[in-house]
PDB file of N, CA and C in Angstrom:
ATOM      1  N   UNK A   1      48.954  27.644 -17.977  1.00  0.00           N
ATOM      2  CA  UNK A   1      49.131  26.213 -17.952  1.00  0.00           C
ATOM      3  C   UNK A   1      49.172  25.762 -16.489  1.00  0.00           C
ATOM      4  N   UNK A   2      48.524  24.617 -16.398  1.00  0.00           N
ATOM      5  CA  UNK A   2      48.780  24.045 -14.345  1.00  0.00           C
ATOM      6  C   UNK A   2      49.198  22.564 -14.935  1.00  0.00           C
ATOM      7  N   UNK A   3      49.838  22.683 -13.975  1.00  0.00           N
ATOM      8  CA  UNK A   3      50.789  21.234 -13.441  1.00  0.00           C
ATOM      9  C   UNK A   3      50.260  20.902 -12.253  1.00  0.00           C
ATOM     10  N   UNK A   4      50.317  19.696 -12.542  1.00  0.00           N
ATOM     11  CA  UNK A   4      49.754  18.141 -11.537  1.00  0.00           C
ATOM     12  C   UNK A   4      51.271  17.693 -10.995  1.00  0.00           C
ATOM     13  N   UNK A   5      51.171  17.714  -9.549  1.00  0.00           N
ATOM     14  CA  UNK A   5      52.832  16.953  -9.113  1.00  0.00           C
ATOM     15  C   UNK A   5      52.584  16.147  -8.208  1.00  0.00           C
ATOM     16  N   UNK A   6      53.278  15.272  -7.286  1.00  0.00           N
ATOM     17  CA  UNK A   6      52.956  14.152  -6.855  1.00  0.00           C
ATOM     18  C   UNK A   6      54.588  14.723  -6.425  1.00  0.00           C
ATOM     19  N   UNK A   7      54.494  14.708  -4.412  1.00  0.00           N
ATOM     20  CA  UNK A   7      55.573  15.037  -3.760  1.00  0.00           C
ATOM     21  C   UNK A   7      55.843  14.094  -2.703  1.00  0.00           C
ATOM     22  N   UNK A   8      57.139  13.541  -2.401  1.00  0.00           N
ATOM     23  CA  UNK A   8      56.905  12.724  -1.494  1.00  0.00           C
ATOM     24  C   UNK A   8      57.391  13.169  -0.043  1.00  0.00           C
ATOM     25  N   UNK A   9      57.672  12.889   0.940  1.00  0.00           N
ATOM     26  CA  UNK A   9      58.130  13.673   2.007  1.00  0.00           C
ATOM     27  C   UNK A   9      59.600  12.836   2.741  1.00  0.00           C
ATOM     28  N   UNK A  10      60.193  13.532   2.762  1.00  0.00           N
ATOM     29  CA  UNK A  10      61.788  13.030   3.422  1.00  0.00           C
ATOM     30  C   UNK A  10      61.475  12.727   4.301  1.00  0.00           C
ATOM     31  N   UNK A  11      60.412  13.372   5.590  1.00  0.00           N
ATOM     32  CA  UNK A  11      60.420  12.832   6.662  1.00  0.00           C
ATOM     33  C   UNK A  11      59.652  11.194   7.094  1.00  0.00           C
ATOM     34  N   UNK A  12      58.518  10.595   6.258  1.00  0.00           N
ATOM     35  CA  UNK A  12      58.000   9.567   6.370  1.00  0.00           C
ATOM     36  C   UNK A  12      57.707   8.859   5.318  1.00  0.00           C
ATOM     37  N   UNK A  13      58.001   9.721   4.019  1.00  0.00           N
ATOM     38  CA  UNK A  13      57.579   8.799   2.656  1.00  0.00           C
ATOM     39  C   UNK A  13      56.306   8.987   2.291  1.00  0.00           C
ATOM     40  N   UNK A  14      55.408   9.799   2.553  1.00  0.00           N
ATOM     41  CA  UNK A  14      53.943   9.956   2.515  1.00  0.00           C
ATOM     42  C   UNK A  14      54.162  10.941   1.017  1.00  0.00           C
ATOM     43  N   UNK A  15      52.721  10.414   0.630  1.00  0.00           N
ATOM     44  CA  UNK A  15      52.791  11.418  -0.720  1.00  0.00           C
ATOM     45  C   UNK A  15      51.492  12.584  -0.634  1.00  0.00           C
ATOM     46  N   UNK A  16      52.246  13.751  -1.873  1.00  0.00           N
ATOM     47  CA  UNK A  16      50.726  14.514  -1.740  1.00  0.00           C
ATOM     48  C   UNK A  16      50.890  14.699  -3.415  1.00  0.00           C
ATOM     49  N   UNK A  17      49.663  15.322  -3.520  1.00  0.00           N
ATOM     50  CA  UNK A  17      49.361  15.226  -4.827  1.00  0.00           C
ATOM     51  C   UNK A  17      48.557  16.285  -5.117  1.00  0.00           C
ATOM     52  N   UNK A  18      48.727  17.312  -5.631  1.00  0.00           N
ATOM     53  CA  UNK A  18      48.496  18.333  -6.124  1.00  0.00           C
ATOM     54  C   UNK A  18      48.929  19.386  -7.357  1.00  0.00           C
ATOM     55  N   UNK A  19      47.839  20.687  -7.709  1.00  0.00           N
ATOM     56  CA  UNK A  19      48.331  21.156  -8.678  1.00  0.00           C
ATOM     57  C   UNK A  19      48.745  22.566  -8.621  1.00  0.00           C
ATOM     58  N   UNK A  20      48.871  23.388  -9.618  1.00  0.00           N
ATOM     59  CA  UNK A  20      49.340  24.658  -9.280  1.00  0.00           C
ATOM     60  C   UNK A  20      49.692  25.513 -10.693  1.00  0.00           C
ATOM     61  N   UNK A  21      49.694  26.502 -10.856  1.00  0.00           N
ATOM     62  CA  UNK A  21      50.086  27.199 -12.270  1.00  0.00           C
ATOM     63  C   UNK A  21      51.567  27.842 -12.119  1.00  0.00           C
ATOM     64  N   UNK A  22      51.766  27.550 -10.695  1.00  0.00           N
ATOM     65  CA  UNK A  22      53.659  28.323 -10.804  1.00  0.00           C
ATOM     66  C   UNK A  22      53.912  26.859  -9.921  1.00  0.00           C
ATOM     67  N   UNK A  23      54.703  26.198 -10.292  1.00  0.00           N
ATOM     68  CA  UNK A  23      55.229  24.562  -9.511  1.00  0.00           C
ATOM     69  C   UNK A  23      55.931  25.390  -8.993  1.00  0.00           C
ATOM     70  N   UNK A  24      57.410  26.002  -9.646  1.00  0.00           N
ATOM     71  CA  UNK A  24      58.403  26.314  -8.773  1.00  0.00           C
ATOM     72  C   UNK A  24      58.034  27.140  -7.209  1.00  0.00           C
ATOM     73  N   UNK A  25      56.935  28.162  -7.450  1.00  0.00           N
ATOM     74  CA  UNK A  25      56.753  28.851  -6.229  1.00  0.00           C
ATOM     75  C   UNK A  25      55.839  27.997  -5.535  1.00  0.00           C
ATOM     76  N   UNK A  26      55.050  26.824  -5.816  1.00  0.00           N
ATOM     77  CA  UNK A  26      54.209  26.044  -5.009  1.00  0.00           C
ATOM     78  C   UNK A  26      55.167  24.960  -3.709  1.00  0.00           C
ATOM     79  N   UNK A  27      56.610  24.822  -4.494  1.00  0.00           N
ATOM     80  CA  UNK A  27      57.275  23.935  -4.197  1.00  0.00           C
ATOM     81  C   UNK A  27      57.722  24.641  -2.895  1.00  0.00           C
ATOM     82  N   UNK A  28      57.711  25.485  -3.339  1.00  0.00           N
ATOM     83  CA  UNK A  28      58.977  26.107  -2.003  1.00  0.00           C
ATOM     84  C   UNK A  28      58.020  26.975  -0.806  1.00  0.00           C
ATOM     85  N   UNK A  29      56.752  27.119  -1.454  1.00  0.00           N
ATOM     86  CA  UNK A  29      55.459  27.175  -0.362  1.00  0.00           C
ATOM     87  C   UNK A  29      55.516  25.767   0.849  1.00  0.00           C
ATOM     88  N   UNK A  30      55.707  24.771  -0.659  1.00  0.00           N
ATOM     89  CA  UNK A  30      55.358  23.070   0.473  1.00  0.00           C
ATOM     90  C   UNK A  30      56.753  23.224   1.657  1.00  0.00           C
ATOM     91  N   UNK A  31      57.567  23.433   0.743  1.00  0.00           N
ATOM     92  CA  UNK A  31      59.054  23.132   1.616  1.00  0.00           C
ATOM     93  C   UNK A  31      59.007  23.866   2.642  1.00  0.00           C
ATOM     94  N   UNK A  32      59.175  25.684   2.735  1.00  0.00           N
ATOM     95  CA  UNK A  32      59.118  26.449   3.719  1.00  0.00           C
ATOM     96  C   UNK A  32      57.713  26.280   4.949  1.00  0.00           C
ATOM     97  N   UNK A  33      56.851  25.311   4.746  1.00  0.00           N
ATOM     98  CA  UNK A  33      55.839  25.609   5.856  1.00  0.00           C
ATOM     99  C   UNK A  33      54.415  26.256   5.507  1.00  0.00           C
ATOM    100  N   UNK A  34      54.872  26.850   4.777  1.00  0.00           N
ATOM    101  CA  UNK A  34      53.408  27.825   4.079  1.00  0.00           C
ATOM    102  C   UNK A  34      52.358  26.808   3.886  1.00  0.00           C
ATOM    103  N   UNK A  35      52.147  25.910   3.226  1.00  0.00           N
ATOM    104  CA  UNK A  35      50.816  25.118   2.863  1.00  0.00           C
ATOM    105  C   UNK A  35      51.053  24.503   4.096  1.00  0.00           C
ATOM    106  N   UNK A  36      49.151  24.618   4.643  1.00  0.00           N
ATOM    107  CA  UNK A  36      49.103  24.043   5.789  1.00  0.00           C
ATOM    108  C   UNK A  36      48.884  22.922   5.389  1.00  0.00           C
ATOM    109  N   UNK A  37      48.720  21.887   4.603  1.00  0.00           N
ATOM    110  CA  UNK A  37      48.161  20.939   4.630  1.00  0.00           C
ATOM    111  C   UNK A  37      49.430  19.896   4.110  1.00  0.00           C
ATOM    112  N   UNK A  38      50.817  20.263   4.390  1.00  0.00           N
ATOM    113  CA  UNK A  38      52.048  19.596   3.959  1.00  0.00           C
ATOM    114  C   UNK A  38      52.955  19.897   5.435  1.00  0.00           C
ATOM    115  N   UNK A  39      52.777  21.049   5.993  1.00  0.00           N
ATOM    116  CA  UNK A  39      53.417  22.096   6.623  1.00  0.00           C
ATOM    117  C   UNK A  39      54.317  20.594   7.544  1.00  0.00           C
ATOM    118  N   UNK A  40      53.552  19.831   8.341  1.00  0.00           N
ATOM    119  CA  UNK A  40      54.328  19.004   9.136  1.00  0.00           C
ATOM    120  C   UNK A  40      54.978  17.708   8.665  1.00  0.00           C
ATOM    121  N   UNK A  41      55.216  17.669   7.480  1.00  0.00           N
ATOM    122  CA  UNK A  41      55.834  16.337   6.792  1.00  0.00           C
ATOM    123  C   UNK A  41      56.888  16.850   6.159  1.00  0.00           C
ATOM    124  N   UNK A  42      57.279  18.023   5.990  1.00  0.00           N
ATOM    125  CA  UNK A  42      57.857  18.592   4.986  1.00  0.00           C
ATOM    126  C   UNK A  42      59.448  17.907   5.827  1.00  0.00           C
ATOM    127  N   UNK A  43      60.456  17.900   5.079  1.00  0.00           N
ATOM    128  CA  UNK A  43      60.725  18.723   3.724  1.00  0.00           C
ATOM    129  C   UNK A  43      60.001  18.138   2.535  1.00  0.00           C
ATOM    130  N   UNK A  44      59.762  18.373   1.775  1.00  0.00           N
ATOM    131  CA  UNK A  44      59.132  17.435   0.197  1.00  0.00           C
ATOM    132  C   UNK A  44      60.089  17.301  -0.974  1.00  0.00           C
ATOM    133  N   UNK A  45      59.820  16.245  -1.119  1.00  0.00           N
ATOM    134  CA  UNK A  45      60.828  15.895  -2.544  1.00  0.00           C
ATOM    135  C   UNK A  45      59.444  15.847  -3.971  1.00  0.00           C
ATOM    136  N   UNK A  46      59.803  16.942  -5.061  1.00  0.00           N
ATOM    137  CA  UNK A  46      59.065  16.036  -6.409  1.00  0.00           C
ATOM    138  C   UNK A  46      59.416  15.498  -6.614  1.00  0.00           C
ATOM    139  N   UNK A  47      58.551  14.514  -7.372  1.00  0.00           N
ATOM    140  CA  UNK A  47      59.124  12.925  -7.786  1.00  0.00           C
ATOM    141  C   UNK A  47      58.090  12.946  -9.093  1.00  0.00           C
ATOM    142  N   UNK A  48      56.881  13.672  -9.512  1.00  0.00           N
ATOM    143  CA  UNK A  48      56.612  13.693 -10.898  1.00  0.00           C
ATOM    144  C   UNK A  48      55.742  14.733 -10.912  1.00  0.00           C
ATOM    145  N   UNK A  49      55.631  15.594 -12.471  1.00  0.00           N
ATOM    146  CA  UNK A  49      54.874  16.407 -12.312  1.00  0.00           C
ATOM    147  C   UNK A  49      54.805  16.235 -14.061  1.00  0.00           C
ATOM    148  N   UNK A  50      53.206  17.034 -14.330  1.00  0.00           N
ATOM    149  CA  UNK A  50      52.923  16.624 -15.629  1.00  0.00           C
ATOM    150  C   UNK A  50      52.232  18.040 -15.922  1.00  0.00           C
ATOM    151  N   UNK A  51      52.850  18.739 -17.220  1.00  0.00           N
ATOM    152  CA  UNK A  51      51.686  19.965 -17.392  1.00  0.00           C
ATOM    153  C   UNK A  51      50.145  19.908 -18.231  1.00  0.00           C
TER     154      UNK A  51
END
């Protein structure tokens, strides 16, 4: 199953929007730095996700 989430960022309010088949380990990829393409906005908050 993949989930669609929509994250917003503590540091400016910017959103991203993406999917993934493990959310929980995608989340904490966004948070810790790992995805480069979040890496400098982070921390991230979910705010919706749909499977």
């Amino acid at each position: 199953m993949f989930y669609v989430y929509v994250l917003q960022s503590n540091t400016d309010g910017g959103l991203y929007i993406g999917y993934s088949a493990n959310l929980r380990k995608r989340l904490r990829e966004h948070n810790s730095g790992v995805a480069f393409a979040t890496s400098y906005r982070g921390p991230w908050r979910l705010i919706y996700y749909e499977a």
